[in-house]
C-alpha atoms as a PDB file:
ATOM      1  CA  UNK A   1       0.000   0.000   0.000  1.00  0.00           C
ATOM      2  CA  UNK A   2       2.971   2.539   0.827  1.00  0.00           C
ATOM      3  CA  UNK A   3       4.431   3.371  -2.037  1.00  0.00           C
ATOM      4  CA  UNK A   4       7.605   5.263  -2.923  1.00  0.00           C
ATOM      5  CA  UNK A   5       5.303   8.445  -3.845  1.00  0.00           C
ATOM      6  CA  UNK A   6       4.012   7.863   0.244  1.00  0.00           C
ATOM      7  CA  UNK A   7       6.950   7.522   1.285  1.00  0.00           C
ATOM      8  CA  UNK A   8       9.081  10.487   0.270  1.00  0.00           C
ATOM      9  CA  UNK A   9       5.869  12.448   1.097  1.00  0.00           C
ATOM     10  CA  UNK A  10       5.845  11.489   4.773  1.00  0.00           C
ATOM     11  CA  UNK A  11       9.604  11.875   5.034  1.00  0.00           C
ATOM     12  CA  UNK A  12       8.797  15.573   3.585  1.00  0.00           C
ATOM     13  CA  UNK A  13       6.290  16.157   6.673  1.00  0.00           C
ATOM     14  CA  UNK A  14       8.818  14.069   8.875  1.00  0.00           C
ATOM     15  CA  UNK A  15      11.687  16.598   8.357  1.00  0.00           C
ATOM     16  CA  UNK A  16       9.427  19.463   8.173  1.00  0.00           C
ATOM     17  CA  UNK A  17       8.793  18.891  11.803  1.00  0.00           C
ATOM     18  CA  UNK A  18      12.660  18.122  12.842  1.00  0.00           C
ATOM     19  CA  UNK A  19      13.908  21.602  11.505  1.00  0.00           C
ATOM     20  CA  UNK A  20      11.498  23.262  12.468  1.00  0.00           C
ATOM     21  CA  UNK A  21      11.347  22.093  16.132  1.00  0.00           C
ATOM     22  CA  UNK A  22      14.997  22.351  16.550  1.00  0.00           C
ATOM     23  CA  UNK A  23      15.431  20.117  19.579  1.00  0.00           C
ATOM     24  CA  UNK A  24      14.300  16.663  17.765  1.00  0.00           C
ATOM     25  CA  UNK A  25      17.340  13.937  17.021  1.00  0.00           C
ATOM     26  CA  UNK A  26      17.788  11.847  14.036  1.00  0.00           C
ATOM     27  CA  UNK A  27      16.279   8.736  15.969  1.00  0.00           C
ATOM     28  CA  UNK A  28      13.073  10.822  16.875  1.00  0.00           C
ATOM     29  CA  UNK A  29      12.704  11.412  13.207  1.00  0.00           C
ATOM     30  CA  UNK A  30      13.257   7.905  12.326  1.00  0.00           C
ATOM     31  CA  UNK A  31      10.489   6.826  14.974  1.00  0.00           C
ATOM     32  CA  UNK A  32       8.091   9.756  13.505  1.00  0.00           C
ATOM     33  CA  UNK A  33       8.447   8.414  10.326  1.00  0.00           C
ATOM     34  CA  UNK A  34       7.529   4.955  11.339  1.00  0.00           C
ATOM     35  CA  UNK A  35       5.021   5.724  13.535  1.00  0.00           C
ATOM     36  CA  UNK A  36       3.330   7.762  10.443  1.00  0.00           C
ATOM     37  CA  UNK A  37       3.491   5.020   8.330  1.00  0.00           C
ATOM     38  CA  UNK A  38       1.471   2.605  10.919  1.00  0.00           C
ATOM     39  CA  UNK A  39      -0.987   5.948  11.285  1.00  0.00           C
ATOM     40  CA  UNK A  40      -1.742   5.175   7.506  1.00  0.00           C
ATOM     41  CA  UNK A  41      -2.261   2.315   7.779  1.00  0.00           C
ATOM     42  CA  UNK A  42      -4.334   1.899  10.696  1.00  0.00           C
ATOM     43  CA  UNK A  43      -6.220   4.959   8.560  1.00  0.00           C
ATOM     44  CA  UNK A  44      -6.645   2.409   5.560  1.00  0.00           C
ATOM     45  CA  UNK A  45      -8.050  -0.156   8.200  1.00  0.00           C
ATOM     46  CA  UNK A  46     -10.030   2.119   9.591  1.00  0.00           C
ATOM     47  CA  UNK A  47     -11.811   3.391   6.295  1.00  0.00           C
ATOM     48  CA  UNK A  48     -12.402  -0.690   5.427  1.00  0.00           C
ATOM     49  CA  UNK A  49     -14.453  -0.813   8.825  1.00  0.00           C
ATOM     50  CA  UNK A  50     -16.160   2.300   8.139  1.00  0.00           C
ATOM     51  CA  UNK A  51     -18.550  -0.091   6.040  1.00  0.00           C
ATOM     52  CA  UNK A  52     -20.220  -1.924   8.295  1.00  0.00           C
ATOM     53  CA  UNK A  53     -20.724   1.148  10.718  1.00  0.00           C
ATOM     54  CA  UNK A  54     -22.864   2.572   7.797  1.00  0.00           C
ATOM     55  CA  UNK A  55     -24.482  -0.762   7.106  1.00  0.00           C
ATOM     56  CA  UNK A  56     -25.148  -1.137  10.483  1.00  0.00           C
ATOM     57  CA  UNK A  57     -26.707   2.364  11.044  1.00  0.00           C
ATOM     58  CA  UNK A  58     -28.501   1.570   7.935  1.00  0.00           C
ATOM     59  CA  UNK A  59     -30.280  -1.670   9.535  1.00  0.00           C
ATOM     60  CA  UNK A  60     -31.034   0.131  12.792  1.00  0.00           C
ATOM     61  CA  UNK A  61     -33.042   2.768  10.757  1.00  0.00           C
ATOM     62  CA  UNK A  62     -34.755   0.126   9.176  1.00  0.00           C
ATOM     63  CA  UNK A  63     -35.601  -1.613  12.804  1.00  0.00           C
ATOM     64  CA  UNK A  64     -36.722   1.625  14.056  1.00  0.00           C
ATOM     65  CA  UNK A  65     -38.868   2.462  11.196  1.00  0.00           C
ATOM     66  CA  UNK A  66     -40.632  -1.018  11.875  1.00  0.00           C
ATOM     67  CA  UNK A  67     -41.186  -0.173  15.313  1.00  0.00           C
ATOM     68  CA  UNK A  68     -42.375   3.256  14.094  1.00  0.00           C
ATOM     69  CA  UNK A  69     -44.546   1.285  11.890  1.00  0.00           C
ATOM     70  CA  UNK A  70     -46.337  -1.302  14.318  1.00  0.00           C
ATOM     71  CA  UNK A  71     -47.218   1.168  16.858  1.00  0.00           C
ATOM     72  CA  UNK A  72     -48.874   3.552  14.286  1.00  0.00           C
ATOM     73  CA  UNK A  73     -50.516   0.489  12.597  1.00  0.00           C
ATOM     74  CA  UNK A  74     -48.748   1.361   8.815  1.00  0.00           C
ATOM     75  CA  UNK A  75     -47.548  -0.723   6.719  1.00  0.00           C
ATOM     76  CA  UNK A  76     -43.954  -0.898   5.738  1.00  0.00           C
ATOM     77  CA  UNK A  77     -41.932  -2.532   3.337  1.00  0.00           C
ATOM     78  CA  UNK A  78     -38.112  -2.778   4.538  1.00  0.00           C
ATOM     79  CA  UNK A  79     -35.809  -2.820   1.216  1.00  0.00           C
ATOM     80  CA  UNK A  80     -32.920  -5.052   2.889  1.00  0.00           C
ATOM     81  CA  UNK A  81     -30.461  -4.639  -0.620  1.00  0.00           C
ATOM     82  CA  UNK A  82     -27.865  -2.857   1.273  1.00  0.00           C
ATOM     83  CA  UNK A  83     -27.652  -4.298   4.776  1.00  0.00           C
ATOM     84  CA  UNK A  84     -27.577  -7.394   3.117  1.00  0.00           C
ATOM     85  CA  UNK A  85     -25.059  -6.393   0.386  1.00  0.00           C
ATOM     86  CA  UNK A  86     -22.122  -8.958   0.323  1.00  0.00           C
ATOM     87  CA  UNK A  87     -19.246  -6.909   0.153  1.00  0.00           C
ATOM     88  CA  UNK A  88     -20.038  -5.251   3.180  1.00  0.00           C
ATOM     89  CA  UNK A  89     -20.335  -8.760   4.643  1.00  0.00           C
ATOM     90  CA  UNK A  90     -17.287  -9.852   3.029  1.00  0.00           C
ATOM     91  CA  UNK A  91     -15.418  -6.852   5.307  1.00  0.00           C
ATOM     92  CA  UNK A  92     -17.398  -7.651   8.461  1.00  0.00           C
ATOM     93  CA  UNK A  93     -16.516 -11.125   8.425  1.00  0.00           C
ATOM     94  CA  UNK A  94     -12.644 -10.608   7.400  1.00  0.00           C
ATOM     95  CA  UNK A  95     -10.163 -12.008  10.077  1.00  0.00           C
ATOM     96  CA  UNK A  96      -7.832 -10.202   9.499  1.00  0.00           C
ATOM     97  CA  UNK A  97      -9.633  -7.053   9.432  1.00  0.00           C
ATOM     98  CA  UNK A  98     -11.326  -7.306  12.651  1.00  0.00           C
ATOM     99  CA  UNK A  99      -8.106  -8.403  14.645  1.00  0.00           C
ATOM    100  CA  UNK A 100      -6.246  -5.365  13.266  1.00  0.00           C
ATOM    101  CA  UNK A 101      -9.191  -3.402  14.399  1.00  0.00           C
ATOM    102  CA  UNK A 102      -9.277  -4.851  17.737  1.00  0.00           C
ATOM    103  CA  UNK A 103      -5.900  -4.898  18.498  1.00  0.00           C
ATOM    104  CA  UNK A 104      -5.926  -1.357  17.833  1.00  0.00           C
ATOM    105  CA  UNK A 105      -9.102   0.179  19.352  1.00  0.00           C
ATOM    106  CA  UNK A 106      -9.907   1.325  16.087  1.00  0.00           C
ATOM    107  CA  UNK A 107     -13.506   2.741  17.260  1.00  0.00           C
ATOM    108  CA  UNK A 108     -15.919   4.684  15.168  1.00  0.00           C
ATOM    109  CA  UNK A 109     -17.848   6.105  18.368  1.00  0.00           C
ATOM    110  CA  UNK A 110     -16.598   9.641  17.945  1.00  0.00           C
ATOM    111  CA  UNK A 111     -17.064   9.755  14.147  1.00  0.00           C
ATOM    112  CA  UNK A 112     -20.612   8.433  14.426  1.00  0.00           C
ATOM    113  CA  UNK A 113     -22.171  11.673  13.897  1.00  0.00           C
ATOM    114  CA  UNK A 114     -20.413  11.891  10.512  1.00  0.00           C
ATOM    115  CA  UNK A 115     -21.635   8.008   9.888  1.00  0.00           C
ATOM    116  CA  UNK A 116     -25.241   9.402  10.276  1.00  0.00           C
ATOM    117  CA  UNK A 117     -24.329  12.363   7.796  1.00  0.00           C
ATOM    118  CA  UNK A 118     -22.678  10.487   5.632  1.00  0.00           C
ATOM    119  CA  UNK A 119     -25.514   7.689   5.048  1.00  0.00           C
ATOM    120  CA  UNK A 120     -28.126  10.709   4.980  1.00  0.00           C
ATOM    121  CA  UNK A 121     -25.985  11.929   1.751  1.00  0.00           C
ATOM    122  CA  UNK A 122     -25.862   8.027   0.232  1.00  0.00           C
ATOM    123  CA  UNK A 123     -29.643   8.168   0.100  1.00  0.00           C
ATOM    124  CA  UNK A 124     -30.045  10.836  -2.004  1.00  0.00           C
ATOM    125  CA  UNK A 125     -27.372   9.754  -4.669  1.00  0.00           C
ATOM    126  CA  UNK A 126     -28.511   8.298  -7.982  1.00  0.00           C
ATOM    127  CA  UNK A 127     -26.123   5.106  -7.894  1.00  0.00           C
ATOM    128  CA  UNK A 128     -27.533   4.134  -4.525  1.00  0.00           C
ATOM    129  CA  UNK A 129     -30.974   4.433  -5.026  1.00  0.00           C
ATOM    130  CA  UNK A 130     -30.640   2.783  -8.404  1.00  0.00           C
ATOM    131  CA  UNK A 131     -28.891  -0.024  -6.803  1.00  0.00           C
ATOM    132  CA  UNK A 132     -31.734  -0.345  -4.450  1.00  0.00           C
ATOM    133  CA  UNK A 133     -34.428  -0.573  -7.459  1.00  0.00           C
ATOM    134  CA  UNK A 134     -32.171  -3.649  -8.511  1.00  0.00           C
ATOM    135  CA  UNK A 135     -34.318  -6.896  -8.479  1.00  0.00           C
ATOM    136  CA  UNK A 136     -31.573  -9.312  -7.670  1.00  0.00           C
ATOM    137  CA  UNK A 137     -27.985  -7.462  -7.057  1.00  0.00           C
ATOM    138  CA  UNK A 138     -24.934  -9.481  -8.844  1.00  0.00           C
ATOM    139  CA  UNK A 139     -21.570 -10.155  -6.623  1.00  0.00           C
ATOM    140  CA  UNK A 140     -20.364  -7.377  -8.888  1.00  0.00           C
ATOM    141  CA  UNK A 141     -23.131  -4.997  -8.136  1.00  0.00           C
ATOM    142  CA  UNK A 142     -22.485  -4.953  -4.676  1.00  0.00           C
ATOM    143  CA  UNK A 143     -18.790  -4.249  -5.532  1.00  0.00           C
ATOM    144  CA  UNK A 144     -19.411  -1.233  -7.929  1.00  0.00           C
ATOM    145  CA  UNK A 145     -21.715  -0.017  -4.564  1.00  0.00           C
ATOM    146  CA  UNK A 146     -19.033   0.534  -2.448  1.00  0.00           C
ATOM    147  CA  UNK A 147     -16.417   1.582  -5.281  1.00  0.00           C
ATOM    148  CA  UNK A 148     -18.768   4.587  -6.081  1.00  0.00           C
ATOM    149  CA  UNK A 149     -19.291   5.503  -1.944  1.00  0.00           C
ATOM    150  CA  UNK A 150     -15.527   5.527  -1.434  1.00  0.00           C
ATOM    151  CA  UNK A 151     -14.461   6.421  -5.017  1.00  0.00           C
ATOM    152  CA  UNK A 152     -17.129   9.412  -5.266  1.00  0.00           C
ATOM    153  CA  UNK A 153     -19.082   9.725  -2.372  1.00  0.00           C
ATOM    154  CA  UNK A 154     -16.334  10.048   0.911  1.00  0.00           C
ATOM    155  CA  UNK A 155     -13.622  12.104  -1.771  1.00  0.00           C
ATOM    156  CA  UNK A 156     -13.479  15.633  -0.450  1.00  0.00           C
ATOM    157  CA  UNK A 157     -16.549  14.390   1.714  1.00  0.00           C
ATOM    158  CA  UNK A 158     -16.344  17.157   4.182  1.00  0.00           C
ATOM    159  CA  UNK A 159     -18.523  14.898   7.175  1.00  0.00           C
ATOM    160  CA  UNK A 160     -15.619  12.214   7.095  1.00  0.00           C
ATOM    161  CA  UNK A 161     -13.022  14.732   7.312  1.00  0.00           C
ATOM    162  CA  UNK A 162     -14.940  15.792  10.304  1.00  0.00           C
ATOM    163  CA  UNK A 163     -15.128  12.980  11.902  1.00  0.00           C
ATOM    164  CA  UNK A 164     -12.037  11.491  11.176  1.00  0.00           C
ATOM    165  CA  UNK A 165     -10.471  14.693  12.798  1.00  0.00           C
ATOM    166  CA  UNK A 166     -12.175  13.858  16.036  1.00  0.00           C
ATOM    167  CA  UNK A 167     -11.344   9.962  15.757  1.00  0.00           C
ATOM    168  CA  UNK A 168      -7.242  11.184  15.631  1.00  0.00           C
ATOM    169  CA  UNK A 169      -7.832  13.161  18.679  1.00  0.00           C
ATOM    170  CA  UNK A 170      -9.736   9.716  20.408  1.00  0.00           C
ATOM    171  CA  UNK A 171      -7.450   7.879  18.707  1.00  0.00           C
ATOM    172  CA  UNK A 172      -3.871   9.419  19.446  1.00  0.00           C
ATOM    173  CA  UNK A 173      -3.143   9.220  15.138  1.00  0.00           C
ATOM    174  CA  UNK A 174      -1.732  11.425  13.245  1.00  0.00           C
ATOM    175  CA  UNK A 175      -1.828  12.543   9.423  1.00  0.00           C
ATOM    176  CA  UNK A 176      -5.265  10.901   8.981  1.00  0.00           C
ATOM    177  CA  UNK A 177      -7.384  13.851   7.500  1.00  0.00           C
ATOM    178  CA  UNK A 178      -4.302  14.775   5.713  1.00  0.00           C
ATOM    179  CA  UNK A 179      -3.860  11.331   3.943  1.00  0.00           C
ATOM    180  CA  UNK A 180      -7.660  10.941   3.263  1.00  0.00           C
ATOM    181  CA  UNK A 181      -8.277  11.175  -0.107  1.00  0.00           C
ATOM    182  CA  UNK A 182      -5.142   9.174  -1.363  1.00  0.00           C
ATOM    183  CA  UNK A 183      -6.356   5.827   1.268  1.00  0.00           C
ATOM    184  CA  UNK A 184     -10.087   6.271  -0.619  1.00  0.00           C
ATOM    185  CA  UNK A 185      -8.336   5.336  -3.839  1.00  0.00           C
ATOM    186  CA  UNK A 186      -6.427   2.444  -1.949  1.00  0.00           C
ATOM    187  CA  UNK A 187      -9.534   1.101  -0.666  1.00  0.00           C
ATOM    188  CA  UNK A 188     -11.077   1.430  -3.794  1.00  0.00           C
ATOM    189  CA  UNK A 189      -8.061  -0.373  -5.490  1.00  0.00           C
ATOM    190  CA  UNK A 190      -8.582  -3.065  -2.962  1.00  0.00           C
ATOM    191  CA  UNK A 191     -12.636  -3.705  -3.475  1.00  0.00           C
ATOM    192  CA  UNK A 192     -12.070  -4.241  -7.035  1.00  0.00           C
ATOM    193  CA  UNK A 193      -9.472  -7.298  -6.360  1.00  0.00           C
ATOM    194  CA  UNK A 194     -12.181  -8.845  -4.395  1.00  0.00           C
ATOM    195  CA  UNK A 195     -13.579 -11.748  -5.625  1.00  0.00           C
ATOM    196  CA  UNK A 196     -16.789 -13.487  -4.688  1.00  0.00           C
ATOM    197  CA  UNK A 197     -14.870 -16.719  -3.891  1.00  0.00           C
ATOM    198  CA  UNK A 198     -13.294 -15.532  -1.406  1.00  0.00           C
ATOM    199  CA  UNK A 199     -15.898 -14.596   1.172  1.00  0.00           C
ATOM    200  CA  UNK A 200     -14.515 -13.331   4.504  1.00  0.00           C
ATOM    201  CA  UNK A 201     -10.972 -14.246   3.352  1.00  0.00           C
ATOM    202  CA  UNK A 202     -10.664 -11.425   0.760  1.00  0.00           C
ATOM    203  CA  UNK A 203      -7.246 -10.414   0.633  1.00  0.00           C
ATOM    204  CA  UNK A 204      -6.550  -6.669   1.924  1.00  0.00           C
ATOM    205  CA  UNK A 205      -3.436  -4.605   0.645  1.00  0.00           C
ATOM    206  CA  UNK A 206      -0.044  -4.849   2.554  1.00  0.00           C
ATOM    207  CA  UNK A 207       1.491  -1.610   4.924  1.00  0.00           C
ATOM    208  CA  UNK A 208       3.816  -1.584   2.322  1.00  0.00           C
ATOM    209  CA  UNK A 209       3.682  -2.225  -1.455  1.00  0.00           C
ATOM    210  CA  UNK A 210       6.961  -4.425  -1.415  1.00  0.00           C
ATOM    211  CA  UNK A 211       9.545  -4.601   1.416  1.00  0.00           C
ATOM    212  CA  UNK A 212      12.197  -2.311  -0.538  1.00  0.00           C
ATOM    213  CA  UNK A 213       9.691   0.716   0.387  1.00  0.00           C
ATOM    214  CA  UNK A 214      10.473   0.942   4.285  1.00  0.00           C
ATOM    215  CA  UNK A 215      14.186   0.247   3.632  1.00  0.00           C
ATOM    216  CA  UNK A 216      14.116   3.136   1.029  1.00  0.00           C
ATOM    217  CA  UNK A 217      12.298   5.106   3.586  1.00  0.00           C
ATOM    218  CA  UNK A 218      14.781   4.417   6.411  1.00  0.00           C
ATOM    219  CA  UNK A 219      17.814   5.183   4.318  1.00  0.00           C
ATOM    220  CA  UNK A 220      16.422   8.399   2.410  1.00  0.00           C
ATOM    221  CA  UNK A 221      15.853   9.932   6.188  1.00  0.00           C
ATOM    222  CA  UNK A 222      18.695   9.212   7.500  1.00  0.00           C
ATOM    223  CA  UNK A 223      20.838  10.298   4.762  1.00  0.00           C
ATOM    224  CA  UNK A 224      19.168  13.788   4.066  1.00  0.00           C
ATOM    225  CA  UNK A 225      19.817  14.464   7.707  1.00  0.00           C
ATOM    226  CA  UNK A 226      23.448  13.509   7.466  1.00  0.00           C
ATOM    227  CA  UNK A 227      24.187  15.369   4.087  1.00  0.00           C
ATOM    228  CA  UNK A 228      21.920  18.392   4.856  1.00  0.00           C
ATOM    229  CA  UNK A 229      24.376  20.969   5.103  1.00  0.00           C
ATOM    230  CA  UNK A 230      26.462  19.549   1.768  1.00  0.00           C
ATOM    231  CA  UNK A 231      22.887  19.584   0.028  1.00  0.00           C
ATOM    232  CA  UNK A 232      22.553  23.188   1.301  1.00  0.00           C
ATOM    233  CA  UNK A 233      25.588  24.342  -0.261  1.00  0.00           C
ATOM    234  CA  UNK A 234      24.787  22.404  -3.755  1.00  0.00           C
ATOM    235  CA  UNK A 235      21.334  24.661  -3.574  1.00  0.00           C
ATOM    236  CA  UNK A 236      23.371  28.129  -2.804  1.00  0.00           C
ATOM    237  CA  UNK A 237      25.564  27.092  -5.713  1.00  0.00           C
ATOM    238  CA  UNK A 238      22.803  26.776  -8.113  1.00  0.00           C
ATOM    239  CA  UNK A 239      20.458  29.943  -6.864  1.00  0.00           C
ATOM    240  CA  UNK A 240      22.453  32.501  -9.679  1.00  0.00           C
ATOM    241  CA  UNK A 241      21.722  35.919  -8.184  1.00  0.00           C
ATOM    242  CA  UNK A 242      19.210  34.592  -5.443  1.00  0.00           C
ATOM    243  CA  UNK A 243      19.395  34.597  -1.872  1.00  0.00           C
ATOM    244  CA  UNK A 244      19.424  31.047  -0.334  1.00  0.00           C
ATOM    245  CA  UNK A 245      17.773  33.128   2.802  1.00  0.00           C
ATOM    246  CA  UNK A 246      14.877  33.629   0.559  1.00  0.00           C
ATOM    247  CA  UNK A 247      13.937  30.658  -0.169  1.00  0.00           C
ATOM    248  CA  UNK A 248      10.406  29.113   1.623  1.00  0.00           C
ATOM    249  CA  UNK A 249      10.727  26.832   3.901  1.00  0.00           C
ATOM    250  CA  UNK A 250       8.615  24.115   2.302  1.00  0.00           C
ATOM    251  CA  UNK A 251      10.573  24.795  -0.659  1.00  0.00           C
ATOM    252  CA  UNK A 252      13.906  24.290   1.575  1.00  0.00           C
ATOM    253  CA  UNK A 253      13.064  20.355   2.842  1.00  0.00           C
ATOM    254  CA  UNK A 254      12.073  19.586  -0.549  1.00  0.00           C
ATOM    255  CA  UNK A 255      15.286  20.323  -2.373  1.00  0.00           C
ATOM    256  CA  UNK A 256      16.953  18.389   0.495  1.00  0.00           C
ATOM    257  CA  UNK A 257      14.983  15.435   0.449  1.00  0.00           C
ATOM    258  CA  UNK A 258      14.845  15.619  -3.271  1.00  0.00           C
ATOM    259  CA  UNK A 259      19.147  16.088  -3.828  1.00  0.00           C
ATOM    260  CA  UNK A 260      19.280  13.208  -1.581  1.00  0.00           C
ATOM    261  CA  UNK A 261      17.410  10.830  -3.749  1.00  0.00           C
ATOM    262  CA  UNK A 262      19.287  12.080  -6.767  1.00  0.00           C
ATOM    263  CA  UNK A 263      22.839  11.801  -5.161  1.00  0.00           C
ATOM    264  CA  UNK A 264      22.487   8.777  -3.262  1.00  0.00           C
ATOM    265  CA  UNK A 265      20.080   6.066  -4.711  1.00  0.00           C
ATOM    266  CA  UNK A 266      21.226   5.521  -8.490  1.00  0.00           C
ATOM    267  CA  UNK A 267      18.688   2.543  -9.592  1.00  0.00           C
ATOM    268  CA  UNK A 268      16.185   5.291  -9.439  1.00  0.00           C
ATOM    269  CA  UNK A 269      16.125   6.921 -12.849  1.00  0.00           C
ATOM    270  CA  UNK A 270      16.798  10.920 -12.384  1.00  0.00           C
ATOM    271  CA  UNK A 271      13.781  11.541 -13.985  1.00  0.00           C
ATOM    272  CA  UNK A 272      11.763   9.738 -11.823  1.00  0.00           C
ATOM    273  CA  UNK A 273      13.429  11.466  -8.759  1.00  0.00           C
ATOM    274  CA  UNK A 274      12.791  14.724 -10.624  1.00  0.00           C
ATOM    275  CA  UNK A 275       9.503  14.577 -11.602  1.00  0.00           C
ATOM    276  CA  UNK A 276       8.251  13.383  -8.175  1.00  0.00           C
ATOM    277  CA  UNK A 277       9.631  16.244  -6.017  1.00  0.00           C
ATOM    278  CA  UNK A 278       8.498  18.720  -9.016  1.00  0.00           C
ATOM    279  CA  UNK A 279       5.136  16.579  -7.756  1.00  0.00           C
ATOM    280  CA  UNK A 280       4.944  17.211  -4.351  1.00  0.00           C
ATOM    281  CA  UNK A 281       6.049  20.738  -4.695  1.00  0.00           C
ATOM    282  CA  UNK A 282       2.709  21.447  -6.403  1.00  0.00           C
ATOM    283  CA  UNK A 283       0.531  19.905  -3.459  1.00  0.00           C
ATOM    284  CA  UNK A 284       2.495  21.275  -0.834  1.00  0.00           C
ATOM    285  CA  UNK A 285       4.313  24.381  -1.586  1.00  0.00           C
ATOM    286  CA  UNK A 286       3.142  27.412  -3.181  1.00  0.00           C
ATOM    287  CA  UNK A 287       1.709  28.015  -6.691  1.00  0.00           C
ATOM    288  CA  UNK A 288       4.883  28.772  -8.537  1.00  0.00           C
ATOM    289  CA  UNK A 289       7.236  26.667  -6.553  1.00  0.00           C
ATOM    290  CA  UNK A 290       7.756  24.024  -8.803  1.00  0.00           C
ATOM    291  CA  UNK A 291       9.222  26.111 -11.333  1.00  0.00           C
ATOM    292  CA  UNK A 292      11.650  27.210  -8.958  1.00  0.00           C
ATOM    293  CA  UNK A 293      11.923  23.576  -7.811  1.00  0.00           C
ATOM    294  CA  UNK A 294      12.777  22.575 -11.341  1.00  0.00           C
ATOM    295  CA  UNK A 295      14.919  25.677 -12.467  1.00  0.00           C
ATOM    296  CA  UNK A 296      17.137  24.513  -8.883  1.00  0.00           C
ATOM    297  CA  UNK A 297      17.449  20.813  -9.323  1.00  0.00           C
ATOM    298  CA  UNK A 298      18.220  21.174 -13.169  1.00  0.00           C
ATOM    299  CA  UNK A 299      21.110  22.852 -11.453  1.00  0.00           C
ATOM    300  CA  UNK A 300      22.111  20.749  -8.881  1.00  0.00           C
ATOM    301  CA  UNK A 301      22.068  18.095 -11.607  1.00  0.00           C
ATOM    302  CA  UNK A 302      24.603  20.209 -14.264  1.00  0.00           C
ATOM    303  CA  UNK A 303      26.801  20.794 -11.500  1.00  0.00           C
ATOM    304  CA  UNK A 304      26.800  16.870 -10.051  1.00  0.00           C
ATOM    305  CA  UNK A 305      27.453  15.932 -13.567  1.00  0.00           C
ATOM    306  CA  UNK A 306      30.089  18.480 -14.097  1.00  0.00           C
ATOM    307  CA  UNK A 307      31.939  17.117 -11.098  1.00  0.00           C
ATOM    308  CA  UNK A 308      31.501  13.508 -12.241  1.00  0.00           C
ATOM    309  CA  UNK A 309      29.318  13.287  -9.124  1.00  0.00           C
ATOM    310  CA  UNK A 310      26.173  11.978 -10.465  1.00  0.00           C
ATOM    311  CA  UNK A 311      25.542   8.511 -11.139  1.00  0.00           C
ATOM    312  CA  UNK A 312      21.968   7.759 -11.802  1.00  0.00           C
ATOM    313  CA  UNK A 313      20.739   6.069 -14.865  1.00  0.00           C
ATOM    314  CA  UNK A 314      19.881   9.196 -16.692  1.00  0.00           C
ATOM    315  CA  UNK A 315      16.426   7.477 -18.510  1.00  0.00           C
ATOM    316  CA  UNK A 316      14.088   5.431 -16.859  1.00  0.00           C
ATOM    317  CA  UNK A 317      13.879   1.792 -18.037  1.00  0.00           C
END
């Protein structure tokens, strides 16, 4: 699940901290790091669960309107289509799911009230309430369900931003409304794999995508911490008639991290290494800053190759 793209991300945030707190030691940003990456993924875990807490809340309405029902003598017809959707099941019933979520008190009590607000929005959106007009829902159907709520419905949603904010107080996490929107498309990636078959033993995605991510991670850290002041000198040297004072902050950790990729791990193709930072500088740093981003590296890069310095595979295979 944590890719390389996650990875020098959190690493950006990691170091953002350590400079700016001053006090922090290379080992306190090494067990930052980590303790971010489990934060995403107890995130990812947590979004899988969020399922059956709207399932559930679903079937209590549908108990409660049945009471409502029988004591005012009306007649109702329950439409059972999504509490009994298998999918939803399929989650419920997964092992391994539900002992991650134990083990970790992963609790939706504080987010309920966005569960509530959330499932009021579902029943108003066209793909739900044609899925509940379908006579006999496929395996598939059921699948395409839940890839529309977290695919469309809970991007940007601004009731599960809410309440995951208050389950990360609860919780003691951190990074969780930050990496929102980039788990939805994990989970997403991970309901499609599913496969009828496979009931409650549906396999869910790994904390990372292979184990040469956390090494990666471990080693980019620790080596833009030891080289920062030679990296800041390679960025004064290619500022031409600009003030290395000037430059933002932001702007600052990324042309570290970024130089340290490029100088230090040569099976990753310097475009690659480029284009990424050039990447993140357009999420997290201003407007303009990845032209500036790109004008700098472009320089670090003339002058590494220059000094016979640089010794990345130029192209990417």
């Amino acid at each position: 699940m944590i890719n390389r793209t996650l990875v020098r991300t959190k690493i950006i945030q990691t170091l953002f901290a350590y400079y700016k707190d001053g006090d922090k030691t290379p080992l306190t940003a090494r067990k930052e790091l980590l303790s971010s990456f489990s934060s995403t993924y107890s995130l990812y875990m947590a979004l899988l669960a969020f399922a059956d807490e709207l399932v559930t809340y679903a079937e209590e309405q549908i108990t409660e309107n049945k009471q409502r029902a029988a004591v005012t003598h009306q007649e109702y017809t329950p439409n059972y289509r999504f509490v009994n959707n298998q999918v939803s099941r399929d989650l419920f019933n997964n092992r391994r799911l539900r002992n991650y979520i134990e083990e970790n008190h992963l609790r939706w009590d504080t987010g309920m009230n966005g569960v509530i607000a959330i499932y009021k929005q579902l029943l108003q959106e066209p793909f739900y309430q044609e899925y509940m007009q379908l006579d006999a829902p496929s395996y598939n159907d059921d699948k395409m369900l839940w890839r529309k709520i977290y695919g469309n419905l809970l991007i940007n949603n601004e009731h599960l931003h809410a309440a995951l904010e208050e389950m990360e107080v609860a919780l003691d996490h951190q990074g969780w409304t930050t990496d929102m929107d980039q788990i939805l498309t994990y989970i997403v990636k991970t309901i499609k794999q599913f496969k009828e078959e496979n009931g409650e033993d549906q396999p869910l995605l790994e904390m990372f995508a292979s184990k040469d991510e956390l090494a990666f991670a471990k080693d980019l850290l620790r080596l833009t911490i030891e080289h920062a002041e030679e990296y800041k000198e390679l960025i004064a040297q290619s500022l031409h008639n600009w003030d290395a004072e000037r430059i933002a902050y932001m702007d600052q950790i990324i042309l570290l991290v970024a130089i340290s990729e490029i100088v230090n791990f040569n099976d990753i193709a310097l475009e690659v290494s480029m284009n990424e930072y050039i990447e993140l500088s357009k999420e997290y740093s201003s407007d303009k800053s990845y032209q500036f981003i790109n004008g700098v590296l472009n320089n670090v890069v003339l002058e590494l190759k220059k000094n016979n310095t640089l010794f990345k595979i130029i192209k990417k295979q």
